[in-house]
PDB file of N, CA and C in Angstrom:
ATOM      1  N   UNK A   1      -3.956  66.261 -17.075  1.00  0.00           N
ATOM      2  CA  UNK A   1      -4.271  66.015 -18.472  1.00  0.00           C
ATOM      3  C   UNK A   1      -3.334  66.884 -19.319  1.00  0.00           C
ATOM      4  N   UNK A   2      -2.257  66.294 -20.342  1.00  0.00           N
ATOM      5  CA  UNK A   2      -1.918  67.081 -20.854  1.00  0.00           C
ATOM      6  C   UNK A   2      -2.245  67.510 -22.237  1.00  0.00           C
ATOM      7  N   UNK A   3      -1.743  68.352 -22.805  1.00  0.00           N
ATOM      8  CA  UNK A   3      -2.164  68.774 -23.883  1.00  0.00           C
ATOM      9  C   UNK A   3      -3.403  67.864 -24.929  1.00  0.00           C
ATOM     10  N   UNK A   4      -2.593  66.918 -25.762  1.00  0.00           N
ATOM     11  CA  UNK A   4      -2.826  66.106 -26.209  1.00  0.00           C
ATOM     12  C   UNK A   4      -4.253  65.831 -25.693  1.00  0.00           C
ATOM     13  N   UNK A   5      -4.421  65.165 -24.771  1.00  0.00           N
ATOM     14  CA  UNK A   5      -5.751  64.812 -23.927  1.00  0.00           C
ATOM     15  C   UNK A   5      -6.463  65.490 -23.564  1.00  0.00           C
ATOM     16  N   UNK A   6      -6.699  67.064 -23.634  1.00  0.00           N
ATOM     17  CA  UNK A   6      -7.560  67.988 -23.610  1.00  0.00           C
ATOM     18  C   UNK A   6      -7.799  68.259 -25.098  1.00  0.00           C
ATOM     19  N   UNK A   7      -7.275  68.076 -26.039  1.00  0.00           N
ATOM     20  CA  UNK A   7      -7.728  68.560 -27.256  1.00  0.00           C
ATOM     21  C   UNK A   7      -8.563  67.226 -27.998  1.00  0.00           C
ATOM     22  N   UNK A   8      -8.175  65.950 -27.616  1.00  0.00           N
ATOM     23  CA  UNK A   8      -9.162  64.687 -27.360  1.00  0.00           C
ATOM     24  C   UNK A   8     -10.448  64.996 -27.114  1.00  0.00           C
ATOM     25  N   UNK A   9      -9.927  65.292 -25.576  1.00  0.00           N
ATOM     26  CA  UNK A   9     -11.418  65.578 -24.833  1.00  0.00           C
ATOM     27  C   UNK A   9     -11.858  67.035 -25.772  1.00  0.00           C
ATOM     28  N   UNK A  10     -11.667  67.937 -26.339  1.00  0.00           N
ATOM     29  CA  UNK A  10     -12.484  69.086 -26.356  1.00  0.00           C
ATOM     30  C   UNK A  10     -12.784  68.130 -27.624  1.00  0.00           C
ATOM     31  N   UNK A  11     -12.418  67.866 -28.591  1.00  0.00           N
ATOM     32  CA  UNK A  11     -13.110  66.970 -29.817  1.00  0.00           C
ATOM     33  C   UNK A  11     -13.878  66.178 -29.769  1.00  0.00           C
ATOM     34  N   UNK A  12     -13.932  65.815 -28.323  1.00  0.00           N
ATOM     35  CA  UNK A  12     -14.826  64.756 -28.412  1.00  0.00           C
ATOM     36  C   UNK A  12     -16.030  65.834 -27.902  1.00  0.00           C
ATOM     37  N   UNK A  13     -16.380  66.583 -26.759  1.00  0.00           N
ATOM     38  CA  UNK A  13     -17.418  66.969 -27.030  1.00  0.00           C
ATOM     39  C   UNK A  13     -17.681  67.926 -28.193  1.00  0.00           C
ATOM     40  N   UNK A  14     -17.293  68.452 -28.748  1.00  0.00           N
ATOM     41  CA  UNK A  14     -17.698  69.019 -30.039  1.00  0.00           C
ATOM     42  C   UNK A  14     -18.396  67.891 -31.321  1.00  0.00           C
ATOM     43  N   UNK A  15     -17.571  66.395 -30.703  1.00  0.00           N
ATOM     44  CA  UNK A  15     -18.465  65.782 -31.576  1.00  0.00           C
ATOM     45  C   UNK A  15     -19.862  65.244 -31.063  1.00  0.00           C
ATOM     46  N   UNK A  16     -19.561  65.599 -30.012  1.00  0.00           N
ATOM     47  CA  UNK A  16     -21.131  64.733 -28.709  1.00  0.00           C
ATOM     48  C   UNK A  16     -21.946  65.643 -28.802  1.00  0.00           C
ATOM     49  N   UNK A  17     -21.922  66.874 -29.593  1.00  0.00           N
ATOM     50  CA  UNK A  17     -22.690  68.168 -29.297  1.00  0.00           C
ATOM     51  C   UNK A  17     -23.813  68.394 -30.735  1.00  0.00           C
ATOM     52  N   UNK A  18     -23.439  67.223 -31.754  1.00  0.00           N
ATOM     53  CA  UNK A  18     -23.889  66.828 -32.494  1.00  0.00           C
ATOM     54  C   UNK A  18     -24.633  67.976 -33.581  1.00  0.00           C
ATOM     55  N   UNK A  19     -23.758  69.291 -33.375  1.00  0.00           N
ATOM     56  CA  UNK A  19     -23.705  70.479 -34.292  1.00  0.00           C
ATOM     57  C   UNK A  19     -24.199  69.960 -36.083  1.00  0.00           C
ATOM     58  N   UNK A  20     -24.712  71.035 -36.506  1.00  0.00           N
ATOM     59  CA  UNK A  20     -24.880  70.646 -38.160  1.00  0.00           C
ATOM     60  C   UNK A  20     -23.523  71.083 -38.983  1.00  0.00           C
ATOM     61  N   UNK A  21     -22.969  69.846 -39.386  1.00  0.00           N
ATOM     62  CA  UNK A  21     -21.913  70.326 -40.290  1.00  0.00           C
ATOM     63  C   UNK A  21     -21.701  71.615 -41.058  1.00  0.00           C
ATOM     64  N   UNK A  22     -22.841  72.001 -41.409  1.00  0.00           N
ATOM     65  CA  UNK A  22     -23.164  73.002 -42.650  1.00  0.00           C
ATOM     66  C   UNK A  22     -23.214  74.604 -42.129  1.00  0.00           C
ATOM     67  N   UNK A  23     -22.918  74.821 -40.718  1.00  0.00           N
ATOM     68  CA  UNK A  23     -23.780  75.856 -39.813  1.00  0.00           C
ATOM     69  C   UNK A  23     -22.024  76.541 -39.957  1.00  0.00           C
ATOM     70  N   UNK A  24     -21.838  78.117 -40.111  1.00  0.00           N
ATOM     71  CA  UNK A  24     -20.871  78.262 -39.901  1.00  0.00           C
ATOM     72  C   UNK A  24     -20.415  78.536 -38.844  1.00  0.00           C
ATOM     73  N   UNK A  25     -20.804  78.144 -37.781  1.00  0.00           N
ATOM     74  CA  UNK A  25     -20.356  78.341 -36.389  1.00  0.00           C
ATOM     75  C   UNK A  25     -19.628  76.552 -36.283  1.00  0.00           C
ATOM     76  N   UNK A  26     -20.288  76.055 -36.684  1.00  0.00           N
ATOM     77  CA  UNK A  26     -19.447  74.513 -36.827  1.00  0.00           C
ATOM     78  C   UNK A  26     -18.494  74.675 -37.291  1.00  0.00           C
ATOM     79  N   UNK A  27     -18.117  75.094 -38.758  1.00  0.00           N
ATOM     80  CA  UNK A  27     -17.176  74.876 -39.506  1.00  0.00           C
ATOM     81  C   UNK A  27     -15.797  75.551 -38.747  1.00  0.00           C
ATOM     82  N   UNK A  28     -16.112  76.807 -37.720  1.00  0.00           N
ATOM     83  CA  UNK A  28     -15.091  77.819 -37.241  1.00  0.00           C
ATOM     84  C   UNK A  28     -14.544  76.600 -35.594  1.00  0.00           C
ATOM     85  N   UNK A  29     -15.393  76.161 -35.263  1.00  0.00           N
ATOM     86  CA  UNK A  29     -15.069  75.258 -34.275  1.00  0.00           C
ATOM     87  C   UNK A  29     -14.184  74.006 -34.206  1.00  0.00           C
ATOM     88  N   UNK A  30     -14.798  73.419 -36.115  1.00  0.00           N
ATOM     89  CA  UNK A  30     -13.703  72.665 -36.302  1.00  0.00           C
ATOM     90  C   UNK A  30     -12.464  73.278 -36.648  1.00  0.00           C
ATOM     91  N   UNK A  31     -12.582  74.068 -37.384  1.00  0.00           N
ATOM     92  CA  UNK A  31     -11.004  75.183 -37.856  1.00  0.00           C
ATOM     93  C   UNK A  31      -9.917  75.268 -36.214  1.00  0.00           C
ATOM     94  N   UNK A  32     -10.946  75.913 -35.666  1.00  0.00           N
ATOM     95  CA  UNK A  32     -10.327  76.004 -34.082  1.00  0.00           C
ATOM     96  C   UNK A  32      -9.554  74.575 -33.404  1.00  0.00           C
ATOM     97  N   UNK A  33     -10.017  73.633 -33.617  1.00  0.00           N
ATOM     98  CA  UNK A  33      -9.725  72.399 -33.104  1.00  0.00           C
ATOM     99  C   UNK A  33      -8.268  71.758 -34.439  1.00  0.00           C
ATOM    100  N   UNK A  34      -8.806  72.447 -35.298  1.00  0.00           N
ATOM    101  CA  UNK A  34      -7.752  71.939 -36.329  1.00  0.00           C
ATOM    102  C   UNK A  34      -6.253  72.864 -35.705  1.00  0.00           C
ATOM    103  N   UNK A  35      -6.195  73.890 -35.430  1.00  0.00           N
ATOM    104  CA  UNK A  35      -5.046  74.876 -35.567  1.00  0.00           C
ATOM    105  C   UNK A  35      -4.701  74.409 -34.143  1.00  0.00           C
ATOM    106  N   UNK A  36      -5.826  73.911 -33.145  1.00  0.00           N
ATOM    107  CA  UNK A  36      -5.136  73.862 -31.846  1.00  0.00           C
ATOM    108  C   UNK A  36      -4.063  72.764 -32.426  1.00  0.00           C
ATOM    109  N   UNK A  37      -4.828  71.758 -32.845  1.00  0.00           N
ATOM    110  CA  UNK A  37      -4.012  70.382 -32.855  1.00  0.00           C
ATOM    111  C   UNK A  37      -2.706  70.622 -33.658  1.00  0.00           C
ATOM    112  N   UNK A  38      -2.592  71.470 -34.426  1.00  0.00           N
ATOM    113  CA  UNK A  38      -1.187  71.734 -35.618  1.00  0.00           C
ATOM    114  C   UNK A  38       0.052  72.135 -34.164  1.00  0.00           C
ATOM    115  N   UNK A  39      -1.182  73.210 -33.774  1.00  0.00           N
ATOM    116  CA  UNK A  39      -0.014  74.048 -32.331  1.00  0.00           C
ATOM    117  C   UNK A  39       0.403  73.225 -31.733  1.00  0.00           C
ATOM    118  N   UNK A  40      -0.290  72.008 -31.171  1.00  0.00           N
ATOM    119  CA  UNK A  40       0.263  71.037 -29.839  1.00  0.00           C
ATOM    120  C   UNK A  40       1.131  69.975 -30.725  1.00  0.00           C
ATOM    121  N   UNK A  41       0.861  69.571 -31.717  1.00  0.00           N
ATOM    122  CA  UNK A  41       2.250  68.988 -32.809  1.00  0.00           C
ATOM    123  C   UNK A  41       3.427  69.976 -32.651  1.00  0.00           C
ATOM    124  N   UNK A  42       3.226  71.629 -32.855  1.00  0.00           N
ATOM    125  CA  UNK A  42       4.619  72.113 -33.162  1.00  0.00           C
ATOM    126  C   UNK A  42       5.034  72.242 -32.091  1.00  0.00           C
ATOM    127  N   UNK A  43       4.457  72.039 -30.760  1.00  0.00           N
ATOM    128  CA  UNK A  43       5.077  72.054 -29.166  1.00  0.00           C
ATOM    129  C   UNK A  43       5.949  70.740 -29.011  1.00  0.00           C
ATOM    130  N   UNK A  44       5.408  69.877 -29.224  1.00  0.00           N
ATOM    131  CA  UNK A  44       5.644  68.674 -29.215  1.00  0.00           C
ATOM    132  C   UNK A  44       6.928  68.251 -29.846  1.00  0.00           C
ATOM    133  N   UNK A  45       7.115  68.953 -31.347  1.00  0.00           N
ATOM    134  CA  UNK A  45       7.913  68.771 -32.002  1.00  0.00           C
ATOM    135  C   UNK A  45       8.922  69.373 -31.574  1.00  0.00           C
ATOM    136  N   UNK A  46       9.364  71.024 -30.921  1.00  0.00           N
ATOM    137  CA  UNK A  46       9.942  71.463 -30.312  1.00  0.00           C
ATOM    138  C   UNK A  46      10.694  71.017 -29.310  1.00  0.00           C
ATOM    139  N   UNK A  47       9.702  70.319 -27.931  1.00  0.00           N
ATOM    140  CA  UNK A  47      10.409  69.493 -26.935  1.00  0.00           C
ATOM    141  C   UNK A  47      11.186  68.593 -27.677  1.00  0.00           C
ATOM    142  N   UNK A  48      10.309  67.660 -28.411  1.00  0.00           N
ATOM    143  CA  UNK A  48      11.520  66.785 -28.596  1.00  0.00           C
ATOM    144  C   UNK A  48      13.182  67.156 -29.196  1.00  0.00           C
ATOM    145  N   UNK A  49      12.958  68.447 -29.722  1.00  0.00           N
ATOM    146  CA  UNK A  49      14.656  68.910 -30.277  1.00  0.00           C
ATOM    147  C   UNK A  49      14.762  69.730 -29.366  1.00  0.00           C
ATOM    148  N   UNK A  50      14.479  70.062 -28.380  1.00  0.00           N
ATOM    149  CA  UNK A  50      14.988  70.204 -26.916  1.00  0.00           C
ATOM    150  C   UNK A  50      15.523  69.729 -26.200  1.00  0.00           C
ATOM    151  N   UNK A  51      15.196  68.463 -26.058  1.00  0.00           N
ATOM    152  CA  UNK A  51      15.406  67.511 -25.372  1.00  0.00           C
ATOM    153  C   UNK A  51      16.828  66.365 -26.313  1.00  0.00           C
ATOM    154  N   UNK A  52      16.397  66.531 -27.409  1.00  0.00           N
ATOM    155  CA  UNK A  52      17.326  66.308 -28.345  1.00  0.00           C
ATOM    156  C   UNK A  52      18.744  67.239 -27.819  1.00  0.00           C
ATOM    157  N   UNK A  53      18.898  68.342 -28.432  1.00  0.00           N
ATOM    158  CA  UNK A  53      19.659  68.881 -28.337  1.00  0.00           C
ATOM    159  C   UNK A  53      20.491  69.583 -26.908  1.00  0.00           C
ATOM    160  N   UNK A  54      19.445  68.893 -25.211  1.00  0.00           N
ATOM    161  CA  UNK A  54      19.975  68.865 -24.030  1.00  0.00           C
ATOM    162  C   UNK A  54      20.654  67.459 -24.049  1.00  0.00           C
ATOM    163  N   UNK A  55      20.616  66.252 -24.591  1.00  0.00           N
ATOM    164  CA  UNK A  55      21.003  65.049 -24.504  1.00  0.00           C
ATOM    165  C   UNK A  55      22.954  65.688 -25.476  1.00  0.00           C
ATOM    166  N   UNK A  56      22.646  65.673 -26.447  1.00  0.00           N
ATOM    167  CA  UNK A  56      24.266  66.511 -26.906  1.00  0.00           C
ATOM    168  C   UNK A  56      24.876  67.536 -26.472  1.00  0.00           C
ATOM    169  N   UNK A  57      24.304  68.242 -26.270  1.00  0.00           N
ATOM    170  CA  UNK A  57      24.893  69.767 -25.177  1.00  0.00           C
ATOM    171  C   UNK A  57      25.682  68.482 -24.169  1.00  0.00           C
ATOM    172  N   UNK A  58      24.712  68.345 -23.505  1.00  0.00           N
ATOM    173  CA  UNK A  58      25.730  66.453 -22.333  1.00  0.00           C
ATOM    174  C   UNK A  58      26.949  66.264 -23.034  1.00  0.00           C
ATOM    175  N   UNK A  59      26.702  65.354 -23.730  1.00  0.00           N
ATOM    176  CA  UNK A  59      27.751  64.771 -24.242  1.00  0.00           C
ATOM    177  C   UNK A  59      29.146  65.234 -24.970  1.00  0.00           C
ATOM    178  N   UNK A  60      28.551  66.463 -25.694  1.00  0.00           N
ATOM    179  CA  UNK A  60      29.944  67.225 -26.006  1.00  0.00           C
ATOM    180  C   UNK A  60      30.749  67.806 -24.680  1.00  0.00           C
ATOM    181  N   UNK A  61      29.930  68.548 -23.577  1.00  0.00           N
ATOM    182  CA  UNK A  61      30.304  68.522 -22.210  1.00  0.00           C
ATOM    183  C   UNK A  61      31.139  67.717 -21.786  1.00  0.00           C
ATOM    184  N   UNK A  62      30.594  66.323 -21.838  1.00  0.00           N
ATOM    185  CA  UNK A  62      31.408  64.884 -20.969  1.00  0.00           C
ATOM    186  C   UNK A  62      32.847  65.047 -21.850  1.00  0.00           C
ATOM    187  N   UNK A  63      32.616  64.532 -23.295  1.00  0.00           N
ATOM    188  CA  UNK A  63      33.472  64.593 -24.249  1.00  0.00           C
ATOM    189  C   UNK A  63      34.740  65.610 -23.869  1.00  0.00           C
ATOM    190  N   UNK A  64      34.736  66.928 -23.389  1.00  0.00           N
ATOM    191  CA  UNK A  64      35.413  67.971 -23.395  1.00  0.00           C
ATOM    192  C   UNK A  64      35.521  67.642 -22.295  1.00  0.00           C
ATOM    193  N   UNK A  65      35.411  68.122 -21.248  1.00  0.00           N
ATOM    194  CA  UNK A  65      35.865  68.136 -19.812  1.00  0.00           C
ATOM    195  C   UNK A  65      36.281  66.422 -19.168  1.00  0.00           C
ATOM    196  N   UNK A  66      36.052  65.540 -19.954  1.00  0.00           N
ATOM    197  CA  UNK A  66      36.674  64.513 -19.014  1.00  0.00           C
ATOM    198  C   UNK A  66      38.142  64.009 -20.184  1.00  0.00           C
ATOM    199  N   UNK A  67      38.681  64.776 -21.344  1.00  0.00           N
ATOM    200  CA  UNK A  67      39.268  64.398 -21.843  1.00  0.00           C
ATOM    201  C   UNK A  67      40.838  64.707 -21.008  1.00  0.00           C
ATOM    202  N   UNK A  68      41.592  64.160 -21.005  1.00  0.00           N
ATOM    203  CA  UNK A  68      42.865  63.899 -20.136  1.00  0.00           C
ATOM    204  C   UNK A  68      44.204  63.650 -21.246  1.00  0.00           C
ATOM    205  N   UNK A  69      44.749  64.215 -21.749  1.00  0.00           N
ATOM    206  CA  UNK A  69      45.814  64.036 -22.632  1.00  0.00           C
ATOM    207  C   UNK A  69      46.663  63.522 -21.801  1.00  0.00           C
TER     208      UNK A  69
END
């Protein structure tokens, strides 16, 4: 399960757990679930300009070393 799908699943039982909105132990649980989910976006967002920027690292590579004057 990765990320994504554990923070699913932990939302979903937090919503199956059928807490009172109003209780501040709710409100800190949703906060918690909010900041996880921002974190696993900025992971996410990261790989992908990782992965971005291993795909060009390549290519300037190829570019340079297979050039033959």
């Amino acid at each position: 399960m990765d990320t994504t799908e554990s923070l699913g699943y932990l939302k979903g039982l937090l919503d199956g757990m059928d807490l009172d909105e109003s209780k501040k132990e709710t409100k800190i649980y949703r906060a918690m679930i909010g900041v996880l989910e921002n974190l696993a976006e900025d992971v996410n967002d990261l790989t992908d300009g990782v992965e971005m920027m291993a795909v060009i690292s390549r290519r300037v590579h190829e570019a340079t070393f297979s050039y033959h004057p």
